[in-house]
Protein backbone atom coordinates (compact mmCIF):
# COMPACT_ATOMS: atom_id res chain seq x y z
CA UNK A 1 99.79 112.66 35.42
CA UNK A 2 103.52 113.01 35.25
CA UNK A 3 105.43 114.05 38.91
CA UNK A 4 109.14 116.24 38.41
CA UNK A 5 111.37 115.47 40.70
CA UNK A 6 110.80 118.11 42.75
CA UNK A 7 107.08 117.12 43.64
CA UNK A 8 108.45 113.34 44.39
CA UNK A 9 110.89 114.58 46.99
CA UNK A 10 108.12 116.65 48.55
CA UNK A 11 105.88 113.73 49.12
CA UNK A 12 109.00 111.81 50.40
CA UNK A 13 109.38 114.58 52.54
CA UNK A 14 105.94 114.71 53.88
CA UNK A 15 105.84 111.01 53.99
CA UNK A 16 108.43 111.00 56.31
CA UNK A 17 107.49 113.79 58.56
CA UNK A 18 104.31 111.59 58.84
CA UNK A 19 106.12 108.54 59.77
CA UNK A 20 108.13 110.88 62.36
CA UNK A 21 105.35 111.94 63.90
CA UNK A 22 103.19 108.77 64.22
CA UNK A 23 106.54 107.44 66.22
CA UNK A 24 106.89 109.93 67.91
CA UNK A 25 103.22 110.30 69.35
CA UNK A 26 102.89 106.06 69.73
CA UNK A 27 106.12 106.57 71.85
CA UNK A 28 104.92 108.78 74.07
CA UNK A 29 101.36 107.59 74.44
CA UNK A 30 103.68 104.17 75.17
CA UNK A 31 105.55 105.84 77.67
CA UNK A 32 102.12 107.46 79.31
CA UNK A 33 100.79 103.66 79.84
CA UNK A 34 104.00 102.11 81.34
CA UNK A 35 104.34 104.58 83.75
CA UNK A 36 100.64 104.40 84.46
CA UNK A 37 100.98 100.68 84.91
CA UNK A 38 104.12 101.00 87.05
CA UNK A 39 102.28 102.96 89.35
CA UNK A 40 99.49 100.71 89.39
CA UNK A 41 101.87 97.79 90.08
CA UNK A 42 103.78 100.34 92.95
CA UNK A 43 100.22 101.09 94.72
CA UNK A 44 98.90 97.34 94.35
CA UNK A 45 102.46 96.19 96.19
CA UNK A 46 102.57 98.68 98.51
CA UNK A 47 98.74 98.00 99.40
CA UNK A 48 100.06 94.14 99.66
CA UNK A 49 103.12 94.58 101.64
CA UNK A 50 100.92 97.01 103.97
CA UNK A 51 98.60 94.16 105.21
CA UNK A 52 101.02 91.44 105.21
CA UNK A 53 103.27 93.91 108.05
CA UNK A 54 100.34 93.88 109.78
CA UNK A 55 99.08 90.49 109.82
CA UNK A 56 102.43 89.32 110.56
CA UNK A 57 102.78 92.35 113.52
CA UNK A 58 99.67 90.32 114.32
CA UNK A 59 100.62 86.82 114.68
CA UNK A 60 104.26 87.96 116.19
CA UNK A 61 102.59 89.30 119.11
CA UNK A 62 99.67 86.67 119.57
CA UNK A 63 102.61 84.34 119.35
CA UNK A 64 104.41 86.57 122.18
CA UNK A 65 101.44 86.66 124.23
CA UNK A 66 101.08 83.26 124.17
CA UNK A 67 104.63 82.49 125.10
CA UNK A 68 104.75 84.83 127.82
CA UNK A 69 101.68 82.98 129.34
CA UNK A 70 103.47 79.90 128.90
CA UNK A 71 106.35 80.69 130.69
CA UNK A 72 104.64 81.98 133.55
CA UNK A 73 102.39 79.12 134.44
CA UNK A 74 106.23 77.29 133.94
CA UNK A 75 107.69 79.58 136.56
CA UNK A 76 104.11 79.28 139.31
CA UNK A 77 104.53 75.61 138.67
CA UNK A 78 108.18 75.35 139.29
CA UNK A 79 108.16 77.71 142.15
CA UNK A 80 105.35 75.96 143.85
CA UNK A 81 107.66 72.49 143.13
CA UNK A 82 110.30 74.52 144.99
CA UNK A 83 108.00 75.54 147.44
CA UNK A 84 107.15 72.37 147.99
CA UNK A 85 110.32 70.87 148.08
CA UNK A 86 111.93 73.26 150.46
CA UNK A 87 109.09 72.50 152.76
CA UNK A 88 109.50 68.56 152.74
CA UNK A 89 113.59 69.16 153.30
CA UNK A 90 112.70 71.82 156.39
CA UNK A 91 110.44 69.17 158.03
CA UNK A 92 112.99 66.10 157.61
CA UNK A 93 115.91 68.44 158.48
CA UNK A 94 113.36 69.59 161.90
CA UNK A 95 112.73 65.88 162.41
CA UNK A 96 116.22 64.67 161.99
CA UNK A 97 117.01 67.54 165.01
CA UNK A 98 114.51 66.30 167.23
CA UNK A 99 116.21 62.72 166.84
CA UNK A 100 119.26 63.75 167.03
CA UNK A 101 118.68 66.48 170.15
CA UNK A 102 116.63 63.11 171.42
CA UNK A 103 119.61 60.94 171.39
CA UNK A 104 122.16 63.40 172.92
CA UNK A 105 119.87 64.42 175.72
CA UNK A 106 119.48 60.27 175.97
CA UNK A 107 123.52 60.34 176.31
């Protein structure tokens, strides 16, 4: 079977539409995945970053909580040592009076 030139250029021609079009569909079939798996990637980190905000919203305020107790039980204790201390100095200041008022009146 002998092919003219005109029947080899058509087969070229189809050839190459072929070719065209098998790119051209692979491309976007391509394109339809990586955007599929981009938004499977966005929802999975969004999903992660989610629940890592909230355990660390979490710990931050157990963490507060706890500090605030902390410094509370400091501030009973060192107002009671104040307390405490402010008594002991009123009763030696009182008794150092009464000596004092003692040995003037004595005078």
């Amino acid at each position: 079977m002998a092919m003219n030139d005109p029947q080899i250029w058509t087969l070229i021609g189809v050839f190459g539409a072929v070719m065209i079009g098998v790119v051209t569909v692979m491309t976007t079939q391509f394109s339809r995945v990586i955007r599929a798996e981009i938004g499977r990637l966005d929802g999975t980190l969004s999903g992660n970053i989610g629940r890592l905000d909230g355990t660390l919203s979490g710990k931050i305020e157990a963490l507060d909580g706890t500090l605030s107790g902390k410094i509370e039980a400091l501030d009973h204790r060192f107002t009671g040592q104040i307390d405490a201390l402010d008594h002991r100095l009123t009763g030696q200041i009182d008794a150092l009076d009464h000596r004092l008022t003692g040995q003037i009146d004595a005078l």
